[in-house]
PDB file of N, CA and C in Angstrom:
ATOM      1  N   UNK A   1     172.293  24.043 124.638  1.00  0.00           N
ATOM      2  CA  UNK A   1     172.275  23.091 125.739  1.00  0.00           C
ATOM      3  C   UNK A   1     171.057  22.202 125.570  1.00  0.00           C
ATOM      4  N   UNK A   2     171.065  20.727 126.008  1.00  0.00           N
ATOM      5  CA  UNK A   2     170.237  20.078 125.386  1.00  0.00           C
ATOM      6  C   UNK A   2     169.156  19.715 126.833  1.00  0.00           C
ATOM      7  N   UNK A   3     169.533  20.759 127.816  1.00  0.00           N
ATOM      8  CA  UNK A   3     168.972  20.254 129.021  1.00  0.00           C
ATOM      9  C   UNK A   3     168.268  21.597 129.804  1.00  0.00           C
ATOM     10  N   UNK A   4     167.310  22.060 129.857  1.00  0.00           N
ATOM     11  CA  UNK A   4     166.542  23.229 130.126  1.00  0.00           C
ATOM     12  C   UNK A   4     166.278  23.347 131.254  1.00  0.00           C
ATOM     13  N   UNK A   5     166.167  22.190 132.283  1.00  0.00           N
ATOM     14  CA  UNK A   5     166.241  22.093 133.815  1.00  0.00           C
ATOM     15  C   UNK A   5     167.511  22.256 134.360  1.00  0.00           C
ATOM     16  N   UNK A   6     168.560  21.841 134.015  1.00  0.00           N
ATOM     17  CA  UNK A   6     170.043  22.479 133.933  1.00  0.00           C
ATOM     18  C   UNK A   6     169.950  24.312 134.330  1.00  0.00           C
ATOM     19  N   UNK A   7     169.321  23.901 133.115  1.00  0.00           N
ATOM     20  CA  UNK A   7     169.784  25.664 132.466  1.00  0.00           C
ATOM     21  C   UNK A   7     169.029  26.523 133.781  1.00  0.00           C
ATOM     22  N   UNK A   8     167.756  26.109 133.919  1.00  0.00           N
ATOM     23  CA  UNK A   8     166.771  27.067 134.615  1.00  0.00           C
ATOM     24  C   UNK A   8     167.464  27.014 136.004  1.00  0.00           C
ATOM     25  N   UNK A   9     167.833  25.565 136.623  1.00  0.00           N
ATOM     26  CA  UNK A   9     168.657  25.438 137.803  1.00  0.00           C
ATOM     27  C   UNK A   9     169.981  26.141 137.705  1.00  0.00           C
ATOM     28  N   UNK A  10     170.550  26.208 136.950  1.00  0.00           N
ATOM     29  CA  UNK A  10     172.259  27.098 137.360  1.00  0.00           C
ATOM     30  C   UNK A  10     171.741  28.303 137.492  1.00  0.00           C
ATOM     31  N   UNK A  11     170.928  28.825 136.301  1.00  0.00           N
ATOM     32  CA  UNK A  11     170.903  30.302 136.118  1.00  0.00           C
ATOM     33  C   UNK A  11     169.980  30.689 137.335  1.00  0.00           C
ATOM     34  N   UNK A  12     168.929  30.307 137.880  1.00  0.00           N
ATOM     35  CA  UNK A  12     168.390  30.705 139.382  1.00  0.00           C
ATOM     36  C   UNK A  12     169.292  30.628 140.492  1.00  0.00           C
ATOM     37  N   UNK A  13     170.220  29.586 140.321  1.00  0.00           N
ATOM     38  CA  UNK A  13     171.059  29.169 141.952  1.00  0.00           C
ATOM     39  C   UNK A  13     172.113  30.672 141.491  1.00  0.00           C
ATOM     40  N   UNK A  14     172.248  31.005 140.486  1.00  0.00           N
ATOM     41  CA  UNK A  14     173.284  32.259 140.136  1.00  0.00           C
ATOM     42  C   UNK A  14     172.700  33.591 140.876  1.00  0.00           C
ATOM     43  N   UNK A  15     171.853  33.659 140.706  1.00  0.00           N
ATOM     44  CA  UNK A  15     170.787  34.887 141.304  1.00  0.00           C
ATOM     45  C   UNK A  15     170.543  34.648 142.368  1.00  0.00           C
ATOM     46  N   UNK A  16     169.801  33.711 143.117  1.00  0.00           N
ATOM     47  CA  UNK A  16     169.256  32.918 144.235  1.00  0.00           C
ATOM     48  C   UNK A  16     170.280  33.176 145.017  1.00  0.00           C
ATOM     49  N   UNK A  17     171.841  33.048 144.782  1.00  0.00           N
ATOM     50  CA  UNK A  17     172.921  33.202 145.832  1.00  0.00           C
ATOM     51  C   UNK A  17     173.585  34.082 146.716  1.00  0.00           C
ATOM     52  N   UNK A  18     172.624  35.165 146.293  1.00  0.00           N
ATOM     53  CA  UNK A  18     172.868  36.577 147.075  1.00  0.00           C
ATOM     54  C   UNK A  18     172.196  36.418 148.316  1.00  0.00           C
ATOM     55  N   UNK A  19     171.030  35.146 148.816  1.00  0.00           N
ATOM     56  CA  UNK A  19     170.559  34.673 149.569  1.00  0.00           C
ATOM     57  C   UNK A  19     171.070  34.216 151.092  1.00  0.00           C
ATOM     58  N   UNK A  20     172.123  33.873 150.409  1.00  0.00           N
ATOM     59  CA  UNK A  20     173.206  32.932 151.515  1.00  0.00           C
ATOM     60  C   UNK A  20     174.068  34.087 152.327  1.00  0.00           C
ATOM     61  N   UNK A  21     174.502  33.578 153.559  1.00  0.00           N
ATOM     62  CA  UNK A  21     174.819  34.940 154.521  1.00  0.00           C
ATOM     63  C   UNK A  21     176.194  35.091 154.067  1.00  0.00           C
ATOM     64  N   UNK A  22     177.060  34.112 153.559  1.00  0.00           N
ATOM     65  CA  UNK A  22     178.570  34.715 153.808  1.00  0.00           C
ATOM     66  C   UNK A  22     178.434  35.294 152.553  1.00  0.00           C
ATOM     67  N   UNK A  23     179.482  36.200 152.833  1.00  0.00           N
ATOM     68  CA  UNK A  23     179.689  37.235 151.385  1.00  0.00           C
ATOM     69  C   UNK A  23     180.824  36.284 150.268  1.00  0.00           C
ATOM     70  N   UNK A  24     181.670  35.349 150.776  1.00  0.00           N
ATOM     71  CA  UNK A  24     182.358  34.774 150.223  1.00  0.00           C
ATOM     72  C   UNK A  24     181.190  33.621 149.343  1.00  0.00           C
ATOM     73  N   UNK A  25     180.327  32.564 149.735  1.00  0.00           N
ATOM     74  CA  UNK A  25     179.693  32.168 149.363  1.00  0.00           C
ATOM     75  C   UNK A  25     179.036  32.899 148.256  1.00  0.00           C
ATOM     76  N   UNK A  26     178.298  33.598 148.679  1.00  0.00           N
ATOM     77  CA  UNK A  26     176.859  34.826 147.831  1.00  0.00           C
ATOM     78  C   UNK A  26     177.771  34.921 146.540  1.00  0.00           C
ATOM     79  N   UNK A  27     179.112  35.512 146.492  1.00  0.00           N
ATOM     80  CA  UNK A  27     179.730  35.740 145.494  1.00  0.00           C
ATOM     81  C   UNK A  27     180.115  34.467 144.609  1.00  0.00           C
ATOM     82  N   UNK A  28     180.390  33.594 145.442  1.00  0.00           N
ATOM     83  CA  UNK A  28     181.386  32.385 144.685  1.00  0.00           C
ATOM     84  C   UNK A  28     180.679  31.573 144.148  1.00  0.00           C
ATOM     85  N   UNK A  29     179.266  31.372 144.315  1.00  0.00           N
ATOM     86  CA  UNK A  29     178.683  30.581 143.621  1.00  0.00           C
ATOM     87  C   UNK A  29     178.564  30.594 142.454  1.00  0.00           C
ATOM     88  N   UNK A  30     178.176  32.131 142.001  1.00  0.00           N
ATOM     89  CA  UNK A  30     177.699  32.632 140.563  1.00  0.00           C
ATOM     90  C   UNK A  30     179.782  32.628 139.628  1.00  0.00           C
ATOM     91  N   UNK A  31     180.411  32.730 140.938  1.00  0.00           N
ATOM     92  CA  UNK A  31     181.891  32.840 139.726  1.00  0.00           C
ATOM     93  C   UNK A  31     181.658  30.963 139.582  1.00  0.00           C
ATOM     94  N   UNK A  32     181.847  29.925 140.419  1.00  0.00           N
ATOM     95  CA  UNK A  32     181.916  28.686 140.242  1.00  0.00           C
ATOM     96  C   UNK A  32     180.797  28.396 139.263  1.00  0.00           C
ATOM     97  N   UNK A  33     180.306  28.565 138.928  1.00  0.00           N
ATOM     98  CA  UNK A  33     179.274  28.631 137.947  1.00  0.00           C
ATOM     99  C   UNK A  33     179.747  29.102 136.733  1.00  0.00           C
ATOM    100  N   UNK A  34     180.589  30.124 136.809  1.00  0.00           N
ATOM    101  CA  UNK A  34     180.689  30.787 135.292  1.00  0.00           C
ATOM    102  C   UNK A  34     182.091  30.024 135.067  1.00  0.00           C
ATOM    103  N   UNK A  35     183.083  29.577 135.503  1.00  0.00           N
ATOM    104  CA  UNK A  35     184.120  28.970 135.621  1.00  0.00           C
ATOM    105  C   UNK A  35     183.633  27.449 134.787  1.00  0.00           C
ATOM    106  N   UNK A  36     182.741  26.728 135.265  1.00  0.00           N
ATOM    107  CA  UNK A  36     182.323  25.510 135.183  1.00  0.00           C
ATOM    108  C   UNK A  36     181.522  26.001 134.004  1.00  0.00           C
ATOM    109  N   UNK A  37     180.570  26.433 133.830  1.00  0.00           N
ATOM    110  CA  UNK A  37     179.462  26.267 132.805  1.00  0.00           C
ATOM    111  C   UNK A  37     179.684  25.979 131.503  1.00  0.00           C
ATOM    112  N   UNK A  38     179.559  25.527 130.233  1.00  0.00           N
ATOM    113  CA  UNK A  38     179.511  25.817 128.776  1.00  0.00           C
ATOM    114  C   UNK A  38     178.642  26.252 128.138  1.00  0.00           C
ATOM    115  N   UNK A  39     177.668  26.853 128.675  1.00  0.00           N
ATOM    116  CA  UNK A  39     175.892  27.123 128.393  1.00  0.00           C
ATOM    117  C   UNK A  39     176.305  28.849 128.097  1.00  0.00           C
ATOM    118  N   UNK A  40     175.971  29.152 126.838  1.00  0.00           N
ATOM    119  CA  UNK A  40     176.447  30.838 126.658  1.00  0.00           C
ATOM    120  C   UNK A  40     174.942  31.779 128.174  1.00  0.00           C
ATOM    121  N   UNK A  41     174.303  30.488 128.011  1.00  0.00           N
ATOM    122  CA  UNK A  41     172.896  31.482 128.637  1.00  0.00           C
ATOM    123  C   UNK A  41     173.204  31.434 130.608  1.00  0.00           C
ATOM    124  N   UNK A  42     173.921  30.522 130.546  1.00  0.00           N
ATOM    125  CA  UNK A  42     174.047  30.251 132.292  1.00  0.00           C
ATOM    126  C   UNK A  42     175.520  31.282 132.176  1.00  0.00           C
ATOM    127  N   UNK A  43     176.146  31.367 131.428  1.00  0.00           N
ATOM    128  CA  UNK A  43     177.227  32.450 131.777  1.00  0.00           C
ATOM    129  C   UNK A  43     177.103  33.847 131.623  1.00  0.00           C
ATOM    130  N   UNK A  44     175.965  33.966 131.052  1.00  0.00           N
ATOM    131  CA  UNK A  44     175.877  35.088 130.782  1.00  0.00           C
ATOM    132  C   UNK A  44     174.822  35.585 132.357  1.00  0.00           C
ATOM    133  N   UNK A  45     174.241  34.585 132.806  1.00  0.00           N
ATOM    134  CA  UNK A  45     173.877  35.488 134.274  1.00  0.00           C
ATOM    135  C   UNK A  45     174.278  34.911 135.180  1.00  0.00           C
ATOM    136  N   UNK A  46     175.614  34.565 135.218  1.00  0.00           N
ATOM    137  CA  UNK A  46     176.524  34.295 136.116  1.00  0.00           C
ATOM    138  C   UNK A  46     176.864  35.616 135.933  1.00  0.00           C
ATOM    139  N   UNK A  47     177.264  36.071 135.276  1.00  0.00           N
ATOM    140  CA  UNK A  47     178.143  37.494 134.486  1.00  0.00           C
ATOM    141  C   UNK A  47     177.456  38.594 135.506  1.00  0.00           C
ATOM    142  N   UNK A  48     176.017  38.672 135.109  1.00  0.00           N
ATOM    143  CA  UNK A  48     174.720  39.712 134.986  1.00  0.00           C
ATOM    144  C   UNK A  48     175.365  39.593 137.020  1.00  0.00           C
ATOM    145  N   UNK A  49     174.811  38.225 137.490  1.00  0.00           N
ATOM    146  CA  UNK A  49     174.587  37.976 138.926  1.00  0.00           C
ATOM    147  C   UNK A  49     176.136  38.834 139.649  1.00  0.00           C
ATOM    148  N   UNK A  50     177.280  38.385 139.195  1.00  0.00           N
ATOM    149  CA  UNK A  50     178.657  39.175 139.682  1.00  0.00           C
ATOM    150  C   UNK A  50     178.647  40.628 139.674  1.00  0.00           C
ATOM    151  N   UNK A  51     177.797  40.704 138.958  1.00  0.00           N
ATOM    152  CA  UNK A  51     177.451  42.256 138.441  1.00  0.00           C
ATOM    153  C   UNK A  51     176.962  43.077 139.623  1.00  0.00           C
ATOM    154  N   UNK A  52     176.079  42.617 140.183  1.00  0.00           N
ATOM    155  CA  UNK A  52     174.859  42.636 140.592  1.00  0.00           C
ATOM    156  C   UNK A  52     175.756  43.192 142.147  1.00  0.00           C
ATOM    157  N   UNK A  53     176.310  41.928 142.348  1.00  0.00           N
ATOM    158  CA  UNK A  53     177.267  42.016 143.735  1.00  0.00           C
ATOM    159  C   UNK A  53     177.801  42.835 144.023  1.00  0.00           C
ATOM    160  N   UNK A  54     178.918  42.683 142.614  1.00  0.00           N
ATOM    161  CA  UNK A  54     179.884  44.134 142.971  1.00  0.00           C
ATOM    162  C   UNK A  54     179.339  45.558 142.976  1.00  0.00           C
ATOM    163  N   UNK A  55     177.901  45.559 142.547  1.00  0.00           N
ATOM    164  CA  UNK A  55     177.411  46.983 142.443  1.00  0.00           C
ATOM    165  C   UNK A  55     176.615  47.152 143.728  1.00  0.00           C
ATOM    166  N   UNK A  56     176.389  46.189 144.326  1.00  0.00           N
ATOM    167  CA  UNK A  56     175.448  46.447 145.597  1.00  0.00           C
ATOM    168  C   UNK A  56     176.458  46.159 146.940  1.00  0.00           C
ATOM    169  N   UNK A  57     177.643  46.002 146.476  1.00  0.00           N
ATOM    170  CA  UNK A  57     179.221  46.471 147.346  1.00  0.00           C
ATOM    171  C   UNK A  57     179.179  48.024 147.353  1.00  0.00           C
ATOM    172  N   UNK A  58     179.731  48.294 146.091  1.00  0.00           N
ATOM    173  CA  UNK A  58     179.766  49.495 145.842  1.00  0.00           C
ATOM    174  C   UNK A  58     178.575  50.549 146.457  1.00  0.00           C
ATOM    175  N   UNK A  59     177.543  50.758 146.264  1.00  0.00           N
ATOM    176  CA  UNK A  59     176.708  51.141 146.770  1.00  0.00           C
ATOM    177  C   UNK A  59     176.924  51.387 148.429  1.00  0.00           C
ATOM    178  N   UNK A  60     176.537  49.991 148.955  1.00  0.00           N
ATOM    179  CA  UNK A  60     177.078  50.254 150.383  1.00  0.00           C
ATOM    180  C   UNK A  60     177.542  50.676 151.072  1.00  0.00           C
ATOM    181  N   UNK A  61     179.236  50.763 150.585  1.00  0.00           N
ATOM    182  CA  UNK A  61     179.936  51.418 150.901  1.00  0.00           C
ATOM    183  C   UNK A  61     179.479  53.135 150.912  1.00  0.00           C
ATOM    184  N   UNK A  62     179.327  53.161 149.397  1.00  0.00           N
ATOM    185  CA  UNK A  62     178.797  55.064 149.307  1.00  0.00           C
ATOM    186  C   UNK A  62     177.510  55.045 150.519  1.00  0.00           C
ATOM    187  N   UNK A  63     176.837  54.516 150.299  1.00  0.00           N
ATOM    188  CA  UNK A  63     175.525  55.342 150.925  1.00  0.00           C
ATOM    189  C   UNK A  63     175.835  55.191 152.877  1.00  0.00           C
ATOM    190  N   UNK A  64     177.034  54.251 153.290  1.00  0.00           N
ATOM    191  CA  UNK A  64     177.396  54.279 154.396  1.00  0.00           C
ATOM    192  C   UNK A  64     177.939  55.377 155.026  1.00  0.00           C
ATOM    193  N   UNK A  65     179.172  56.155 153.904  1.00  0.00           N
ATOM    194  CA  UNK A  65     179.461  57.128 153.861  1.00  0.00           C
ATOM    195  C   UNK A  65     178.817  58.405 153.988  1.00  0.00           C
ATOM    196  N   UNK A  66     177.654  57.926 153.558  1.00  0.00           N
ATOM    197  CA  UNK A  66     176.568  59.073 153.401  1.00  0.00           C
ATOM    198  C   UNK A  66     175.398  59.058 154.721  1.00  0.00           C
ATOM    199  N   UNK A  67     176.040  58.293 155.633  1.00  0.00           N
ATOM    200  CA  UNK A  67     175.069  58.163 156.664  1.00  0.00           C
ATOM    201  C   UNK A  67     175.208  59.855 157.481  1.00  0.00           C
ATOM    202  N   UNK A  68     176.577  60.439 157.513  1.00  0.00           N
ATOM    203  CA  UNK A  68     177.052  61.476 157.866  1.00  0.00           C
ATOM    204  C   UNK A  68     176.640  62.662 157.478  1.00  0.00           C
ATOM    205  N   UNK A  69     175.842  62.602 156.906  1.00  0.00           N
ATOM    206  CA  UNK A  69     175.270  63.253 155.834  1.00  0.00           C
ATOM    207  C   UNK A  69     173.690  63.674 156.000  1.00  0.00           C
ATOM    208  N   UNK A  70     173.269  62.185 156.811  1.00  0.00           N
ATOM    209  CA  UNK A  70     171.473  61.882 157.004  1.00  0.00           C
ATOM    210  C   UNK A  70     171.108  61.400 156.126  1.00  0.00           C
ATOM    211  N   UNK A  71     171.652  61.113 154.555  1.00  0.00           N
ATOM    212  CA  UNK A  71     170.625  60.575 153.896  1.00  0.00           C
ATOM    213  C   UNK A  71     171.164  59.043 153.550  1.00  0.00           C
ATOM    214  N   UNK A  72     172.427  58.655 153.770  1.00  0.00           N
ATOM    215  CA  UNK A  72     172.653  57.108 153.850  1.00  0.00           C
ATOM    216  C   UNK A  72     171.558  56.194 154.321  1.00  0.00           C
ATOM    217  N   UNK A  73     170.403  56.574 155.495  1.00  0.00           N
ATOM    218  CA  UNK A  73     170.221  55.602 156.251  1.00  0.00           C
ATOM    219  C   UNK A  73     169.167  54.871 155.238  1.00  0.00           C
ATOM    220  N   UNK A  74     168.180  56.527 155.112  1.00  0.00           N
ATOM    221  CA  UNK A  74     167.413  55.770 153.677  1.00  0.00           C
ATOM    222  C   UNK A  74     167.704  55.261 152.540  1.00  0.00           C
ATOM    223  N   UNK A  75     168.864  55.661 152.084  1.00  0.00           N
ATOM    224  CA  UNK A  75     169.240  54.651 150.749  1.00  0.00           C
ATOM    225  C   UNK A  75     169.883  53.073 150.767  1.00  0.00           C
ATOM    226  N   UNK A  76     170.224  53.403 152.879  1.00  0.00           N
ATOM    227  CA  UNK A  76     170.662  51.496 152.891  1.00  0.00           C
ATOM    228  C   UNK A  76     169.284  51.156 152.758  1.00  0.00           C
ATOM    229  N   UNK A  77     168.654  51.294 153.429  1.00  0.00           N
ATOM    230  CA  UNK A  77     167.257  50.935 153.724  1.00  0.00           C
ATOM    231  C   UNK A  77     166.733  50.280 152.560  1.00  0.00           C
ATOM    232  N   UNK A  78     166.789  51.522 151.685  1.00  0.00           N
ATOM    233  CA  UNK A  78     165.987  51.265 149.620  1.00  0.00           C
ATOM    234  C   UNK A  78     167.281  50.139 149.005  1.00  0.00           C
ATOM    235  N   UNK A  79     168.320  49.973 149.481  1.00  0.00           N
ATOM    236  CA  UNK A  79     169.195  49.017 148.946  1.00  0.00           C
ATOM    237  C   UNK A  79     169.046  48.036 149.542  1.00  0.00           C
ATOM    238  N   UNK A  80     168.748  47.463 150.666  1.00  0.00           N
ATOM    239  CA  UNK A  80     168.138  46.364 151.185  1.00  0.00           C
ATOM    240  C   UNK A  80     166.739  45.952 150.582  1.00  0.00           C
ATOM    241  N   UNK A  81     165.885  46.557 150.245  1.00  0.00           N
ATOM    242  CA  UNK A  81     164.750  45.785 149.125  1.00  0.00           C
ATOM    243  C   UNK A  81     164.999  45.923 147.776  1.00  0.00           C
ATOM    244  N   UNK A  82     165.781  46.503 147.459  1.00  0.00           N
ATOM    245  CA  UNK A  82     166.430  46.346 146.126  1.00  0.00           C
ATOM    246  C   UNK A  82     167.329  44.926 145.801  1.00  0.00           C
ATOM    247  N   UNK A  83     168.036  44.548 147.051  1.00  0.00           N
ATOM    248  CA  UNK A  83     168.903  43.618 146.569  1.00  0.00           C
ATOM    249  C   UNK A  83     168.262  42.080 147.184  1.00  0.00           C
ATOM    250  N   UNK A  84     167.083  42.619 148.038  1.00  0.00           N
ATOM    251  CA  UNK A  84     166.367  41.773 148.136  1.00  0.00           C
ATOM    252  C   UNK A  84     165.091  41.142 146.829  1.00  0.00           C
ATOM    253  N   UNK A  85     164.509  41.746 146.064  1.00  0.00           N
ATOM    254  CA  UNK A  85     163.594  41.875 145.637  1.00  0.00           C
ATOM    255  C   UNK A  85     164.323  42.073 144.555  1.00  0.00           C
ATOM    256  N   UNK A  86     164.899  42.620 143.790  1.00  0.00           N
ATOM    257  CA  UNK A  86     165.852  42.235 142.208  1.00  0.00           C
ATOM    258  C   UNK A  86     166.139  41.070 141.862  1.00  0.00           C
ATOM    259  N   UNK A  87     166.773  40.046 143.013  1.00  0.00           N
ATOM    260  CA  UNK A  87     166.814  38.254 142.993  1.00  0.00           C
ATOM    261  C   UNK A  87     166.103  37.620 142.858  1.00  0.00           C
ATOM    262  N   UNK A  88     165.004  37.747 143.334  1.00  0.00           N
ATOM    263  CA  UNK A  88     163.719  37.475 143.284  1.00  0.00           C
ATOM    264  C   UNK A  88     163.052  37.519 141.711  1.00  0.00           C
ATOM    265  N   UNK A  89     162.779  38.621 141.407  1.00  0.00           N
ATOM    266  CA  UNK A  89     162.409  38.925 139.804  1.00  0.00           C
ATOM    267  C   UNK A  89     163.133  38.296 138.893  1.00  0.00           C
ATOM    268  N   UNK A  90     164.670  38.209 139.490  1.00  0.00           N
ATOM    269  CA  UNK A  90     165.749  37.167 138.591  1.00  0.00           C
ATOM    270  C   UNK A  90     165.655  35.986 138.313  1.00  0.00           C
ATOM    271  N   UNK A  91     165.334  35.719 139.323  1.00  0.00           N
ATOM    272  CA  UNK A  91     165.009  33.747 139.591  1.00  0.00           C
ATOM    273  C   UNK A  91     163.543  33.593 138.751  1.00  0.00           C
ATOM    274  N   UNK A  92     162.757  34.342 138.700  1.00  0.00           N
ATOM    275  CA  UNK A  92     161.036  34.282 138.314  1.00  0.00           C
ATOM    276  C   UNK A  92     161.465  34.079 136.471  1.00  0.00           C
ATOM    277  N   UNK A  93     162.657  35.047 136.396  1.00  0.00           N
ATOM    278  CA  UNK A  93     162.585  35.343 134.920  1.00  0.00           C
ATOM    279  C   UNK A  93     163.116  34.316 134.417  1.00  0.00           C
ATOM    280  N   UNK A  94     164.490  33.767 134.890  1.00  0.00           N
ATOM    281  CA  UNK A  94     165.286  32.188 134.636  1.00  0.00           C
ATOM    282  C   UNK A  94     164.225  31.210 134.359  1.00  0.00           C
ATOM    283  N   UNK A  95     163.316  31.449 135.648  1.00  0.00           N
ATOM    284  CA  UNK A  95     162.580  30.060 135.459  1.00  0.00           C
ATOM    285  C   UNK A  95     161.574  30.297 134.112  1.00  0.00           C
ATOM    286  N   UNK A  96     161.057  31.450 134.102  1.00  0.00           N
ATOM    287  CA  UNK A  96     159.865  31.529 132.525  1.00  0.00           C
ATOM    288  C   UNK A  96     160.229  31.494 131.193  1.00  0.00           C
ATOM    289  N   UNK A  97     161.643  32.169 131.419  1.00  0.00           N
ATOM    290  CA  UNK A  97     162.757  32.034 129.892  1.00  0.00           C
ATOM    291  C   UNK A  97     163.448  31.458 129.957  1.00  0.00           C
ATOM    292  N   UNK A  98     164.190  30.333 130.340  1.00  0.00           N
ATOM    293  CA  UNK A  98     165.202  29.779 130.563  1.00  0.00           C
ATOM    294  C   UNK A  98     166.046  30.111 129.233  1.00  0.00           C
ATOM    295  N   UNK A  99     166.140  30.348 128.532  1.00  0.00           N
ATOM    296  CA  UNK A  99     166.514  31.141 126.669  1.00  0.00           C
ATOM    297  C   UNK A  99     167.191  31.717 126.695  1.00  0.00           C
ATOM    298  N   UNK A 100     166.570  32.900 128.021  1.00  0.00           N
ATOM    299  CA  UNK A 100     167.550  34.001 127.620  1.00  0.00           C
ATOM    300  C   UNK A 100     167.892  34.724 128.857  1.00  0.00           C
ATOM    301  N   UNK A 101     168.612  35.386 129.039  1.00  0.00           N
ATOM    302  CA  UNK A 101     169.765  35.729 130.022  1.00  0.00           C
ATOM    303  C   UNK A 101     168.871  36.681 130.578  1.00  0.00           C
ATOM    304  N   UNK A 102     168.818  37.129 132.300  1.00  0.00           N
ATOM    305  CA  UNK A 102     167.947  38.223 132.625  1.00  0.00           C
ATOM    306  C   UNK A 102     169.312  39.404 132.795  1.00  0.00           C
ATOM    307  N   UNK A 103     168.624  40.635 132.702  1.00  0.00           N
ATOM    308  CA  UNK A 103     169.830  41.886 132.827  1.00  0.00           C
ATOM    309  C   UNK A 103     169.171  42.726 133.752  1.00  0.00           C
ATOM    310  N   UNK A 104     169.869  43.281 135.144  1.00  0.00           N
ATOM    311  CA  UNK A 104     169.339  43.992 136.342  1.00  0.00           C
ATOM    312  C   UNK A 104     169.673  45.242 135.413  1.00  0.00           C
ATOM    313  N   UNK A 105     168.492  46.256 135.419  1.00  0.00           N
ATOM    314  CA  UNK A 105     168.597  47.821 135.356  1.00  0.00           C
ATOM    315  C   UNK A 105     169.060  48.184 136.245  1.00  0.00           C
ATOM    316  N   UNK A 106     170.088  49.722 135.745  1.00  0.00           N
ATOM    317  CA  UNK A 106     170.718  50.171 136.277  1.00  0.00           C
ATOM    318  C   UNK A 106     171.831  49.813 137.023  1.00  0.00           C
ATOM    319  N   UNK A 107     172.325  48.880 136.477  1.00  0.00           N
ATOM    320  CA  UNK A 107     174.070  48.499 137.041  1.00  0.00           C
ATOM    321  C   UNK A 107     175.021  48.617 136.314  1.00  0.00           C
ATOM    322  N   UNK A 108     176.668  49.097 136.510  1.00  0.00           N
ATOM    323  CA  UNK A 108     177.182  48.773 135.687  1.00  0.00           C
ATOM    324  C   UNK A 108     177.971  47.325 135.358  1.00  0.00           C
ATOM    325  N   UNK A 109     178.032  47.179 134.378  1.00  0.00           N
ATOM    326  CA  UNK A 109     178.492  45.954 134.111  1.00  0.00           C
ATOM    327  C   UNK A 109     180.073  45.847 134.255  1.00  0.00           C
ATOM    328  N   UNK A 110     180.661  45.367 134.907  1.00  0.00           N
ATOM    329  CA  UNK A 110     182.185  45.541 135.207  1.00  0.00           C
ATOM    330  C   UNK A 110     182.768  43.974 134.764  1.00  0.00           C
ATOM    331  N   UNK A 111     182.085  42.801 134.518  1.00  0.00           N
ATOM    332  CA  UNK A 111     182.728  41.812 134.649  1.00  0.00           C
ATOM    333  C   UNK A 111     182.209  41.429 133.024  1.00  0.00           C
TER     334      UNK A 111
END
């Protein structure tokens, strides 16, 4: 890609979009992004960012389940600065490497 402000802008607004309140939004940005893009590096954390979603769905759900339990409340809790504060580190890394693709530990990759 011959344009690095491009690059640093898609691949942050990809991460950055977990920001936004609707869940339809948060999600659709990073797919409209990977749909649209030709940049192997903006699709690839469009990819990483979908990732990200569907695993901090997933999660939710379990550790909601697990409220019944007593120990859900703390793991929503630790999943709320996790999915707060993982975006964050995402966007920091886009902007210093724009090169190369950031990858969240510990997710699985489904998309």
């Amino acid at each position: 890609m011959d344009d690095p402000d491009k690059r640093k802008l898609l691949s942050a607004l990809c991460h950055g979009a977990i920001f936004f309140s609707s869940l339809f939004v948060s999600i659709g940005i990073p797919i409209g992004i990977l749909l649209i893009a030709d940049d192997p590096v903006i699709k690839e954390n469009a990819r990483e960012s979908i990732n990200f979603h569907i695993n901090l769905y997933i999660y939710a759900v379990i550790f909601a389940v697990l409220i019944f339990l007593l120990i859900g409340i703390p793991l929503l809790i630790l999943l709320g600065i996790v999915s707060f504060v993982m975006p964050i580190i995402a966007i920091v890394h886009c902007l210093g490497t724009p090169d190369q693709a950031y990858r969240y530990p510990f997710i699985f990759r489904l998309v």
